[in-house]
PDB file of N, CA and C in Angstrom:
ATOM      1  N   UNK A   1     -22.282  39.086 -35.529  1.00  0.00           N
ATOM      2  CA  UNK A   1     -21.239  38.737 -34.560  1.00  0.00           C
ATOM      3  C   UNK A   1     -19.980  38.283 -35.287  1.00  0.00           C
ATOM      4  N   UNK A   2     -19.171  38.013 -34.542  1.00  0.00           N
ATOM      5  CA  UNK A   2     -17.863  38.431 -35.311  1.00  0.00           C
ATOM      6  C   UNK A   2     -17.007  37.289 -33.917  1.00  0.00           C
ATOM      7  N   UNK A   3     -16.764  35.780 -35.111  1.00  0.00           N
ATOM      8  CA  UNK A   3     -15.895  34.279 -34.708  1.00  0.00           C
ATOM      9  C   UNK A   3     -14.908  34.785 -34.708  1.00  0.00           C
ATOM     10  N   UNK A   4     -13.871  34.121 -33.515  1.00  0.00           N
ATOM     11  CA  UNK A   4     -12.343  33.898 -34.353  1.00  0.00           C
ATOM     12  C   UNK A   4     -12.362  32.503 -35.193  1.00  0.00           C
ATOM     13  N   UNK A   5     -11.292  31.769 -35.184  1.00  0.00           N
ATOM     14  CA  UNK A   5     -11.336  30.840 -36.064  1.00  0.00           C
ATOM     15  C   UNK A   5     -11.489  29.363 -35.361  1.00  0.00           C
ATOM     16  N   UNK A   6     -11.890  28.571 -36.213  1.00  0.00           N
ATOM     17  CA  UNK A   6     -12.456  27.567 -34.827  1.00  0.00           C
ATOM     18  C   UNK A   6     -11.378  26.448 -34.650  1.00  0.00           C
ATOM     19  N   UNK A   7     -10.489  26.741 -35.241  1.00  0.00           N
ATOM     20  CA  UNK A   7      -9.311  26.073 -34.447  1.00  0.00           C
ATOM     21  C   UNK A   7      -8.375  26.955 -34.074  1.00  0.00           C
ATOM     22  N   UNK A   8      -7.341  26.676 -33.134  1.00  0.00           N
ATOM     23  CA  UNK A   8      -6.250  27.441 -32.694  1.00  0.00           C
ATOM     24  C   UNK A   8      -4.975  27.263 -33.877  1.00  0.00           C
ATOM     25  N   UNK A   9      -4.573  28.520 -33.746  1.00  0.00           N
ATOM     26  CA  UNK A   9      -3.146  28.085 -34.966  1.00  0.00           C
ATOM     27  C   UNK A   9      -1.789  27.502 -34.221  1.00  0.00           C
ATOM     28  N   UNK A  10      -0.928  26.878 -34.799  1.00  0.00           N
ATOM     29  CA  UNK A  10       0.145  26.442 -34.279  1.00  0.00           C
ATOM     30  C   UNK A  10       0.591  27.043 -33.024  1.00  0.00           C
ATOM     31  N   UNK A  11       1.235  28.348 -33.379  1.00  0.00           N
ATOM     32  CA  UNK A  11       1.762  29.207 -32.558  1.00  0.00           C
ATOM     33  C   UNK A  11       0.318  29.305 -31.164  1.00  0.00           C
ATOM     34  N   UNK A  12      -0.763  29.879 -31.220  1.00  0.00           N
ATOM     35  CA  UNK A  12      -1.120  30.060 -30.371  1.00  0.00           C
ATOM     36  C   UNK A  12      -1.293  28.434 -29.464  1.00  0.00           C
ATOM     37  N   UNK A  13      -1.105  27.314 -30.141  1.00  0.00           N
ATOM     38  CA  UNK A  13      -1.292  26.413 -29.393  1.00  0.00           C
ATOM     39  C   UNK A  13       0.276  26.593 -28.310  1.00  0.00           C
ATOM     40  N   UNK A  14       0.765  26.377 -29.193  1.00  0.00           N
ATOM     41  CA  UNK A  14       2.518  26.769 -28.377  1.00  0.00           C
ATOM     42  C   UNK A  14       2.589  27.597 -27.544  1.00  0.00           C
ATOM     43  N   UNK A  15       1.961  28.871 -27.622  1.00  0.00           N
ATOM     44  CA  UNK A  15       2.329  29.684 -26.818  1.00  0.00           C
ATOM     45  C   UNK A  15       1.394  29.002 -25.752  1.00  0.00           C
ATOM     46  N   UNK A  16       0.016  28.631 -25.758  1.00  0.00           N
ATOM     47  CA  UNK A  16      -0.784  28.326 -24.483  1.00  0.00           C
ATOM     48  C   UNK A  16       0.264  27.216 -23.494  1.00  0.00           C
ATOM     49  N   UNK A  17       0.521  26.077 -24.340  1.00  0.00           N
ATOM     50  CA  UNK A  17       1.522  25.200 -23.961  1.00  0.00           C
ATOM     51  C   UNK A  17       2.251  25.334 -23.108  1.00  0.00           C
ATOM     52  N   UNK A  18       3.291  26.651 -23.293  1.00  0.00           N
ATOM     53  CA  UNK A  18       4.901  26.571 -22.965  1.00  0.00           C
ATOM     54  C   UNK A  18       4.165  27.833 -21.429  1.00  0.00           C
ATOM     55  N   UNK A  19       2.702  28.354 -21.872  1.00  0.00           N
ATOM     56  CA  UNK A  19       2.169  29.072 -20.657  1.00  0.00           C
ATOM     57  C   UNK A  19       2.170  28.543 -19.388  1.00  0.00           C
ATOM     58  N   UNK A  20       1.372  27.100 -20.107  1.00  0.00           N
ATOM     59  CA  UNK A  20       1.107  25.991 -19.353  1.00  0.00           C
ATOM     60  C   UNK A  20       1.878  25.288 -18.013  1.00  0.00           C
ATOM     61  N   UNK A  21       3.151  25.537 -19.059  1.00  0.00           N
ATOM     62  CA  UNK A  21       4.195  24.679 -18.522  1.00  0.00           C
ATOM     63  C   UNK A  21       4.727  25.526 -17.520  1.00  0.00           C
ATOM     64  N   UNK A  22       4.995  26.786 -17.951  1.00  0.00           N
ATOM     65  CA  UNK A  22       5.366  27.878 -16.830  1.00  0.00           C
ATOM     66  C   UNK A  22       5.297  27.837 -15.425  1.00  0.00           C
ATOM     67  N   UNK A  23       3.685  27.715 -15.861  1.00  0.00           N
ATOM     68  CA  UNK A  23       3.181  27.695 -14.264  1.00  0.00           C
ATOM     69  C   UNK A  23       3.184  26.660 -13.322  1.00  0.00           C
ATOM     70  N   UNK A  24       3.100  25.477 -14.330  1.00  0.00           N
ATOM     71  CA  UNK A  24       3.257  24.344 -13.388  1.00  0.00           C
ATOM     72  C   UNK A  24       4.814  23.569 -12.588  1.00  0.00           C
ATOM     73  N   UNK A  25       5.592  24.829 -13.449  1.00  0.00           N
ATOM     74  CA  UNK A  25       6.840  24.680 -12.834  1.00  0.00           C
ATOM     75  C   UNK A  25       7.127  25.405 -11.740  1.00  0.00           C
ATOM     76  N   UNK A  26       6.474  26.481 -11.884  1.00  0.00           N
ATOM     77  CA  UNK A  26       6.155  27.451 -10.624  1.00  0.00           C
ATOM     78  C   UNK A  26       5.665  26.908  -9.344  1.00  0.00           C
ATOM     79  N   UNK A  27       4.509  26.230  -9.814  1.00  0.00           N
ATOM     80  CA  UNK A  27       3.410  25.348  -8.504  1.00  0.00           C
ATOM     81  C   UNK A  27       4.470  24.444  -8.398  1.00  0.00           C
ATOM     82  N   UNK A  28       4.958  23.705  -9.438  1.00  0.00           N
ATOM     83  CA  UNK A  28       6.073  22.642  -8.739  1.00  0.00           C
ATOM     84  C   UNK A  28       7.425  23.213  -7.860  1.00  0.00           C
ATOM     85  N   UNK A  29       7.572  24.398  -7.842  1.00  0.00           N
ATOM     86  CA  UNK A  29       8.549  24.187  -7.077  1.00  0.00           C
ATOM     87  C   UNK A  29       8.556  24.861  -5.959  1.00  0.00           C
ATOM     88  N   UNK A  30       6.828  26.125  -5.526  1.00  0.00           N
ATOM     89  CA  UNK A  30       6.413  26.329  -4.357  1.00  0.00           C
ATOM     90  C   UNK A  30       6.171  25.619  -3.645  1.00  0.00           C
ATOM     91  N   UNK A  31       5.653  23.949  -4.402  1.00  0.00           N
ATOM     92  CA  UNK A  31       5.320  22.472  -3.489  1.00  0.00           C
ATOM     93  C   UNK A  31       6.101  22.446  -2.790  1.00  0.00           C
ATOM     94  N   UNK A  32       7.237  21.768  -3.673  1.00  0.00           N
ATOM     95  CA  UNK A  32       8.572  21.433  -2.944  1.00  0.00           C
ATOM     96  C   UNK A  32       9.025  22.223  -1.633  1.00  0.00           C
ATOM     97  N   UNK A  33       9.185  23.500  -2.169  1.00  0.00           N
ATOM     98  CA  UNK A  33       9.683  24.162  -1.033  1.00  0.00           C
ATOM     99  C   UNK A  33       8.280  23.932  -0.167  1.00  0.00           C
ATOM    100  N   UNK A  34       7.090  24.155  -0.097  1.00  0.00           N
ATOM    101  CA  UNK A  34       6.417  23.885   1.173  1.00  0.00           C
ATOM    102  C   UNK A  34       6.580  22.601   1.615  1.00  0.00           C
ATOM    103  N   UNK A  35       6.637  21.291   0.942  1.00  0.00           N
ATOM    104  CA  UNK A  35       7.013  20.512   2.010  1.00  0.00           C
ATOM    105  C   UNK A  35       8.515  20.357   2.598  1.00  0.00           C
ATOM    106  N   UNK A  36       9.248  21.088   2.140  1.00  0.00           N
ATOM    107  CA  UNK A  36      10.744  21.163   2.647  1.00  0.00           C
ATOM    108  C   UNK A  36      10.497  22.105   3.907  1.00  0.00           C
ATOM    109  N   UNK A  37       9.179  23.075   4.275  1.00  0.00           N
ATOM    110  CA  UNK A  37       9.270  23.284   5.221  1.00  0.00           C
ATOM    111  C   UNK A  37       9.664  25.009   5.053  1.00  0.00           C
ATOM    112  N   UNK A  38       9.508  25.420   4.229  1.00  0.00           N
ATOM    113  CA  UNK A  38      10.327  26.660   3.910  1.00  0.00           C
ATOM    114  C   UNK A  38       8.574  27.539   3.330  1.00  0.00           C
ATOM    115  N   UNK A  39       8.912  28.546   4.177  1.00  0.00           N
ATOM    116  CA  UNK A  39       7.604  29.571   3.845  1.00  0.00           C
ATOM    117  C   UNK A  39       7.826  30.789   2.715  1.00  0.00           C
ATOM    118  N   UNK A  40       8.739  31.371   3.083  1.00  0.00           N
ATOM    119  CA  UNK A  40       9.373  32.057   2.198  1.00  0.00           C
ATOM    120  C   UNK A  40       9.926  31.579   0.894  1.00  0.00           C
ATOM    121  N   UNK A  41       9.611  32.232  -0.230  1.00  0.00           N
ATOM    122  CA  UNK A  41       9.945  31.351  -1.476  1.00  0.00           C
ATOM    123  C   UNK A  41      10.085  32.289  -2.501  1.00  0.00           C
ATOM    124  N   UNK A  42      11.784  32.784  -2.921  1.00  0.00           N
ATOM    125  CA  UNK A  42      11.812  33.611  -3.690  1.00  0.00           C
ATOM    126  C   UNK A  42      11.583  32.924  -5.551  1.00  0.00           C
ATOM    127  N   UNK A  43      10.553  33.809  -5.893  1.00  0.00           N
ATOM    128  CA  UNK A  43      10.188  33.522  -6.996  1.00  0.00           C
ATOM    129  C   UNK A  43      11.216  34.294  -8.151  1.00  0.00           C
ATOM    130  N   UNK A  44      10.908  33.422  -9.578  1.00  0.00           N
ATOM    131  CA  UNK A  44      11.829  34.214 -10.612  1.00  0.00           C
ATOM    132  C   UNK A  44      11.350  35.218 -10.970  1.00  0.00           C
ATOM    133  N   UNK A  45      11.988  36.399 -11.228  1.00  0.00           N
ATOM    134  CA  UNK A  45      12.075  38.158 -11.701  1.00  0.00           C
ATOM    135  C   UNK A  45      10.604  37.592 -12.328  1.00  0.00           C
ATOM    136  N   UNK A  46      10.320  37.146 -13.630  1.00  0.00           N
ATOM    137  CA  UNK A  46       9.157  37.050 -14.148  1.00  0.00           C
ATOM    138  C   UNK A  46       8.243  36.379 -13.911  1.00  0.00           C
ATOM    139  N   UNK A  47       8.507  35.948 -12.445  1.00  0.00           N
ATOM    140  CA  UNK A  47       6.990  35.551 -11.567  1.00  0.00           C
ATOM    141  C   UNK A  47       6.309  36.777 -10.608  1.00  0.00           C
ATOM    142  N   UNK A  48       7.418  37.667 -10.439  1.00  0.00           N
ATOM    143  CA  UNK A  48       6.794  38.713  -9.530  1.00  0.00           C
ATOM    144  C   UNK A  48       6.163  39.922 -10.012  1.00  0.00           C
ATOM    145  N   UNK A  49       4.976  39.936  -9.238  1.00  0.00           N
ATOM    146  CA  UNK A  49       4.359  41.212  -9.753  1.00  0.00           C
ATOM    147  C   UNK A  49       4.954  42.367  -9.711  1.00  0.00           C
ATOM    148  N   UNK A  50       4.673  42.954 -10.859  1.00  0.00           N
ATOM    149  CA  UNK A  50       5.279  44.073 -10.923  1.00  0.00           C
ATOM    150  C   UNK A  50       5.082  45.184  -9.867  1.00  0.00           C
ATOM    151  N   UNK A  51       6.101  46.332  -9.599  1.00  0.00           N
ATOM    152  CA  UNK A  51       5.583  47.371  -8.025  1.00  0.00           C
ATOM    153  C   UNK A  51       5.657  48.410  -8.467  1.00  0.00           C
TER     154      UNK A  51
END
C-alpha cells in the first residue's frame, strides 16, 4: 500500500484553510441575508455551479 505523508505540508495546510474560510463566508452571508428576510441570494461568479 502506498501512504501519503503523515503530516500535511505548509501549502496544503493553507490551501485547506483559506478553503475553509471561503465557505464560511459564503454560509455567513446566506445567514444574513436569510434573516434579513431575503430568499433570493445572488452568489459570487465562483460560488455558482457551473451550466
Amino acid at each position: 500500500m502506498i501512504f501519503g505523508p503523515a503530516h500535511r505540508s505548509y501549502r496544503d495546510e493553507q490551501h485547506c484553510r483559506s478553503a475553509r474560510r471561503r465557505i464560511r463566508e459564503t454560509l455567513a452571508v446566506r445567514r444574513a441575508a436569510a434573516a434579513a428576510g431575503q430568499r433570493s441570494v445572488e452568489l459570487p461568479d465562483e460560488a455558482k455551479p457551473a451550466a
